[in-house]
N, C-alpha and C. Protein backbone atom coordinates (compact mmCIF):
# COMPACT_ATOMS: atom_id res chain seq x y z
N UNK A 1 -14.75 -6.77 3.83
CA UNK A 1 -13.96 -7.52 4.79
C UNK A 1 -14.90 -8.21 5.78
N UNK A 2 -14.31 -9.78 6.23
CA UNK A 2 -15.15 -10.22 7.39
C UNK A 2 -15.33 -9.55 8.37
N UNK A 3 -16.23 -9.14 9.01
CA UNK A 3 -15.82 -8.56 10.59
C UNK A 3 -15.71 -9.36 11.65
N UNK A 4 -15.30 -10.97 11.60
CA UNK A 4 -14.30 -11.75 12.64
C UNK A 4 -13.83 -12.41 12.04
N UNK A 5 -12.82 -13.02 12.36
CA UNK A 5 -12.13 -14.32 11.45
C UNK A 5 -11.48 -14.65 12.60
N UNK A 6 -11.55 -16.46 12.62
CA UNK A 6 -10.74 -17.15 13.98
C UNK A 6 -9.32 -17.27 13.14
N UNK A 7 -8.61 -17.29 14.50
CA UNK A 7 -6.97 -17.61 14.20
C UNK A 7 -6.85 -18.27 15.71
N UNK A 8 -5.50 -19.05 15.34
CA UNK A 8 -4.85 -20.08 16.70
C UNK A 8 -3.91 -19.20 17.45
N UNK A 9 -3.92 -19.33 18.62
CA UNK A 9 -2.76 -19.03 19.20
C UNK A 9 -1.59 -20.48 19.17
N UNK A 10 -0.01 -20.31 18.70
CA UNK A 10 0.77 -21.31 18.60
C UNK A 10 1.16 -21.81 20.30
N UNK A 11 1.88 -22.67 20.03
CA UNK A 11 2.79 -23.33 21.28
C UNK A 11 3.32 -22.06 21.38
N UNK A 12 4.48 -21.35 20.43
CA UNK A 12 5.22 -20.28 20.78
C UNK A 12 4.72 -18.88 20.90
N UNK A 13 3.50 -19.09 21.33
CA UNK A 13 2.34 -17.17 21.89
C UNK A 13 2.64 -16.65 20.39
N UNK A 14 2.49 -17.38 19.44
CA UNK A 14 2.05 -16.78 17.89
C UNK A 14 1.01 -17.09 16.93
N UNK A 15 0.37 -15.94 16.41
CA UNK A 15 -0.91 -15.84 15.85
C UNK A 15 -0.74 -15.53 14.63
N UNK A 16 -1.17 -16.04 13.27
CA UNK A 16 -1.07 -16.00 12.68
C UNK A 16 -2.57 -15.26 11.74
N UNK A 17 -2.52 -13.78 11.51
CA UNK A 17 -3.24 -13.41 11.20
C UNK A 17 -3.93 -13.48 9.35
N UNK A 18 -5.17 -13.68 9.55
CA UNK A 18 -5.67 -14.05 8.48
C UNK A 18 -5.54 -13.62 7.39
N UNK A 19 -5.66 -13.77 5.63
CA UNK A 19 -5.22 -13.26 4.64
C UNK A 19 -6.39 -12.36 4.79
N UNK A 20 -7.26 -12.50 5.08
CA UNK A 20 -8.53 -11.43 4.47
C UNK A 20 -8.18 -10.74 5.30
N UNK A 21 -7.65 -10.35 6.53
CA UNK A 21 -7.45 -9.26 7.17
C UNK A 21 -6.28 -8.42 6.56
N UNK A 22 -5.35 -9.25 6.39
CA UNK A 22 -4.33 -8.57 5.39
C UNK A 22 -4.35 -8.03 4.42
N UNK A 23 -4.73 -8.86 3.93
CA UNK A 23 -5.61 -8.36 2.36
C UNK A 23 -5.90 -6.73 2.60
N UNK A 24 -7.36 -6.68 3.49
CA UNK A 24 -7.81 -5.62 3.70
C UNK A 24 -7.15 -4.28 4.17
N UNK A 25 -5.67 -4.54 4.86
CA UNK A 25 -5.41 -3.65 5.42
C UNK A 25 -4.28 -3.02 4.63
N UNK A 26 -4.07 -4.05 3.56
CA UNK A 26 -2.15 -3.81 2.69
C UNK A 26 -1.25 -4.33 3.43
N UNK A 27 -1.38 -5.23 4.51
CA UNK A 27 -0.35 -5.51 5.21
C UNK A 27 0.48 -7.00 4.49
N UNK A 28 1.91 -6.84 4.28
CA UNK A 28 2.58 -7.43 2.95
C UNK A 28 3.56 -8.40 4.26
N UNK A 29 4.41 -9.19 4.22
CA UNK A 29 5.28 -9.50 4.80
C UNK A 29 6.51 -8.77 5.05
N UNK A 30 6.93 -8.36 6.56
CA UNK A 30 7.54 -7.38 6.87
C UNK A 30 7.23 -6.02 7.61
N UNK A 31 5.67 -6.09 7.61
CA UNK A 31 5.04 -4.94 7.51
C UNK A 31 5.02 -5.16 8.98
N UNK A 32 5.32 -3.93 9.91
CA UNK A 32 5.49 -3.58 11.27
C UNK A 32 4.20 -3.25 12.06
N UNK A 33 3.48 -4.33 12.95
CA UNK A 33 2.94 -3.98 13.33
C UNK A 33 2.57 -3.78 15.25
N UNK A 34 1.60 -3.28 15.73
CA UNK A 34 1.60 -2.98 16.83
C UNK A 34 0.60 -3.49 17.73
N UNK A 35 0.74 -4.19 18.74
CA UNK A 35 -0.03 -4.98 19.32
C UNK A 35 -0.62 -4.15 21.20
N UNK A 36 -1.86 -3.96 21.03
CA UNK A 36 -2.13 -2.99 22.44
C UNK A 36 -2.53 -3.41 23.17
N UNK A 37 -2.93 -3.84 24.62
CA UNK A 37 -3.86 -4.55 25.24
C UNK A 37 -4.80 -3.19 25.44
N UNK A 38 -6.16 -3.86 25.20
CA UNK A 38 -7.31 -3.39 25.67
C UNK A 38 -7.98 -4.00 26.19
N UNK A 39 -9.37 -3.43 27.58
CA UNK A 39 -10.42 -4.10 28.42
C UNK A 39 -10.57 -5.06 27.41
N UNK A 40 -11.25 -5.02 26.07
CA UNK A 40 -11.84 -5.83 25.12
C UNK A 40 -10.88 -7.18 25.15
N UNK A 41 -9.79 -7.36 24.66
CA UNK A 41 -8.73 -7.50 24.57
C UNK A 41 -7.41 -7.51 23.81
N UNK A 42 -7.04 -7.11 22.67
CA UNK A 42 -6.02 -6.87 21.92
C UNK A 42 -6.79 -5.94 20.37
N UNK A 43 -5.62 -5.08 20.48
CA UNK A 43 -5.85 -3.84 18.82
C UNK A 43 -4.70 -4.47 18.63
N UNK A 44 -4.36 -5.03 17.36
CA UNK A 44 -3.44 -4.88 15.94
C UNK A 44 -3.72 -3.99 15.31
N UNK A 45 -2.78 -3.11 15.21
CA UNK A 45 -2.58 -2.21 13.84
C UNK A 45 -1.66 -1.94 13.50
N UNK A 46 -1.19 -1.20 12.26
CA UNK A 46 0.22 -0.90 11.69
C UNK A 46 0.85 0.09 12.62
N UNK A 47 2.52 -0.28 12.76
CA UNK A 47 2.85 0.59 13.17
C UNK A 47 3.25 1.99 12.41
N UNK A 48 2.38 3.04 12.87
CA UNK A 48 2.04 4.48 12.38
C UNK A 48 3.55 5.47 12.15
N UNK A 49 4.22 4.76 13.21
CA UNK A 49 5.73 5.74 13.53
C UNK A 49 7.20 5.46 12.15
N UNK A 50 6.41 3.67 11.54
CA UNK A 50 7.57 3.64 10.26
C UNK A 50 6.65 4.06 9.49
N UNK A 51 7.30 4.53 8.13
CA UNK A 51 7.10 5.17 7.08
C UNK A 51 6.63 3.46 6.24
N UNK A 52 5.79 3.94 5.61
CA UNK A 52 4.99 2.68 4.14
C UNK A 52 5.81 2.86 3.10
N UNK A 53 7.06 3.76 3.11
CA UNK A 53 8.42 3.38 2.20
C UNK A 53 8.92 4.77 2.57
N UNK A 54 10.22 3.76 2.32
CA UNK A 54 11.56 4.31 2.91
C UNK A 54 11.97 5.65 2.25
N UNK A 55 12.22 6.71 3.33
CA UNK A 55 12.64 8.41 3.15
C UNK A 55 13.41 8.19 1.67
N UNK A 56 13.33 9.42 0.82
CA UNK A 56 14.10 9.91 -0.29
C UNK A 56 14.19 10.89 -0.43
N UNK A 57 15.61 11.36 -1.07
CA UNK A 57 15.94 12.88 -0.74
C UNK A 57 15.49 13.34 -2.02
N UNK A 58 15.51 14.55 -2.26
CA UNK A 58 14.62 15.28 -3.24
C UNK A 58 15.91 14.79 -4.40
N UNK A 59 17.37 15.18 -4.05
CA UNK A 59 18.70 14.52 -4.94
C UNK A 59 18.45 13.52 -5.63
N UNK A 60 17.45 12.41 -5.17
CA UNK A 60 17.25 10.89 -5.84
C UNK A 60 16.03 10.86 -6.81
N UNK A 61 15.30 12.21 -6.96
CA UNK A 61 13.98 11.57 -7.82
C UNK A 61 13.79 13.01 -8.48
N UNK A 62 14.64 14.03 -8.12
CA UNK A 62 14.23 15.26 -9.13
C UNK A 62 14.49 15.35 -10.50
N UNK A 63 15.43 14.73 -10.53
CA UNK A 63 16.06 14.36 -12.14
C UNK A 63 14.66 13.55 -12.93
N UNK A 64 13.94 12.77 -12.10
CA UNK A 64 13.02 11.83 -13.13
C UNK A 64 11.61 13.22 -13.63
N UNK A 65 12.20 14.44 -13.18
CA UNK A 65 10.80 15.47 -13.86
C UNK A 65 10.79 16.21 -15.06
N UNK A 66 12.86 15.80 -15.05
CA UNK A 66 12.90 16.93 -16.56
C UNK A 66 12.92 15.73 -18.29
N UNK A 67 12.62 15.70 -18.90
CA UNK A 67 12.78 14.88 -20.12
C UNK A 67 13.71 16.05 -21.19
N UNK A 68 14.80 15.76 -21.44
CA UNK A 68 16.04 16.31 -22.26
C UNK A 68 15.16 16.39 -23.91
N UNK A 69 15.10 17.58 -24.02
CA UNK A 69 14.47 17.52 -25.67
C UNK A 69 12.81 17.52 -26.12
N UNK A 70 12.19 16.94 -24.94
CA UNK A 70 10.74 17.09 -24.92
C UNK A 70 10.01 18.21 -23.97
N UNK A 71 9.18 19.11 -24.75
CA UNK A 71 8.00 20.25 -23.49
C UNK A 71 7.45 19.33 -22.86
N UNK A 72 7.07 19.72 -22.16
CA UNK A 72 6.45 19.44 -21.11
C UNK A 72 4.89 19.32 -21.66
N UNK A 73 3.88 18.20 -21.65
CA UNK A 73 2.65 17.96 -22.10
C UNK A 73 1.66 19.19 -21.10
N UNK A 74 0.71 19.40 -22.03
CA UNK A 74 -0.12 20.24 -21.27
C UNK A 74 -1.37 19.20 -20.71
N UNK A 75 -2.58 20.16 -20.10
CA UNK A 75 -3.29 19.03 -19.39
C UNK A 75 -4.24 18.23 -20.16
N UNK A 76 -4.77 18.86 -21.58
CA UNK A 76 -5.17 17.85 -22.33
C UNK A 76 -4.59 17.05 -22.98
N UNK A 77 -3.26 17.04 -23.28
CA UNK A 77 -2.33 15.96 -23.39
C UNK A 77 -2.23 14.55 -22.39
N UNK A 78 -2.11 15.35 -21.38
CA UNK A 78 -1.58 13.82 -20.38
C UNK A 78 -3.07 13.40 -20.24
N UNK A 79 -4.43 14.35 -20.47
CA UNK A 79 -6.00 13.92 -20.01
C UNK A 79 -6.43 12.67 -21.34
N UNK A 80 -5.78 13.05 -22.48
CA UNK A 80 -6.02 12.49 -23.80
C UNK A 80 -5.18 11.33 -23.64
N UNK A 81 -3.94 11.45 -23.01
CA UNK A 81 -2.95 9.54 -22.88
C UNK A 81 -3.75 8.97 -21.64
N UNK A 82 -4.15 9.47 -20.97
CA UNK A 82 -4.77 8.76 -19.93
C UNK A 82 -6.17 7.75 -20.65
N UNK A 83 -6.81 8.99 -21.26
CA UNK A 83 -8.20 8.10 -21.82
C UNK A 83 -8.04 7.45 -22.95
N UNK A 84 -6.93 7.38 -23.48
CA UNK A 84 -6.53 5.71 -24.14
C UNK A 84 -5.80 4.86 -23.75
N UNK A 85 -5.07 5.26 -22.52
CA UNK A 85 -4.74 3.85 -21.62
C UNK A 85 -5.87 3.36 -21.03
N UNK A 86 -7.01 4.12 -20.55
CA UNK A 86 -8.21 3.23 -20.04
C UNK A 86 -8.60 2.48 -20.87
N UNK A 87 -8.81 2.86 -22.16
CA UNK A 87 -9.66 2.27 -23.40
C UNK A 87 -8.60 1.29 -24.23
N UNK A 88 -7.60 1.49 -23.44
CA UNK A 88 -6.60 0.24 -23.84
C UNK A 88 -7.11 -1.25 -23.16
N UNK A 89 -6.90 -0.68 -21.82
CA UNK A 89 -7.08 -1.22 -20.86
C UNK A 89 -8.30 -2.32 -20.43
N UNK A 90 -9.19 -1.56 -20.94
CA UNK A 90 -10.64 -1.97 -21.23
C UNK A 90 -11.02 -2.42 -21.97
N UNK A 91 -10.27 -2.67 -23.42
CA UNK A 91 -10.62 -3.71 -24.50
C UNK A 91 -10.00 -4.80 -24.46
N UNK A 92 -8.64 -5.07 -23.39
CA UNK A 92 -7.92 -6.25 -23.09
C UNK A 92 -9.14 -7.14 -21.97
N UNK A 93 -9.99 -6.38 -21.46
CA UNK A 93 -10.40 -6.87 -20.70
C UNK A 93 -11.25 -7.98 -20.94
């Protein structure tokens, strides 16, 4: 990441912060953030107090653990699909 990048302040006291800062931080459109005054003069950062996605009750996603009819893979199973999705992955490349 740069460590400065200029931006304008608008007619309407709005700043439009840079993609490489965004970029860097995951910040997407929508994304809540928090503006502080300091001696220096201003911290942007995310606001810490919303959640990076929205609460779910255990009711909405426990069902996606059982598969009807199939055991359950052991760990060289899911270690063995993993290292041919890389090597999938890696010959598309």
């Amino acid at each position: 990441m740069t460590a400065s990048v200029s931006t304008t302040l608008s007619t309407k006291g709005q700043m439009v912060v840079p993609k490489a800062i965004r970029d860097a931080h995951g910040w997407a459109p929508g994304t809540r953030l928090v503006a502080e005054a300091t001696p220096e003069g201003m911290l942007v950062r995310r606001d810490a107090s919303r959640p990076l996605v929205p609460p779910t009750r255990i009711e909405d996603v426990a069902g996606c653990l059982h598969r009807p009819g199939r055991a359950a893979l052991s760990i060289e199973e899911m270690d063995a699909a993993v290292a041919r999705a890389a090597a999938s992955r890696l010959a598309r490349d």
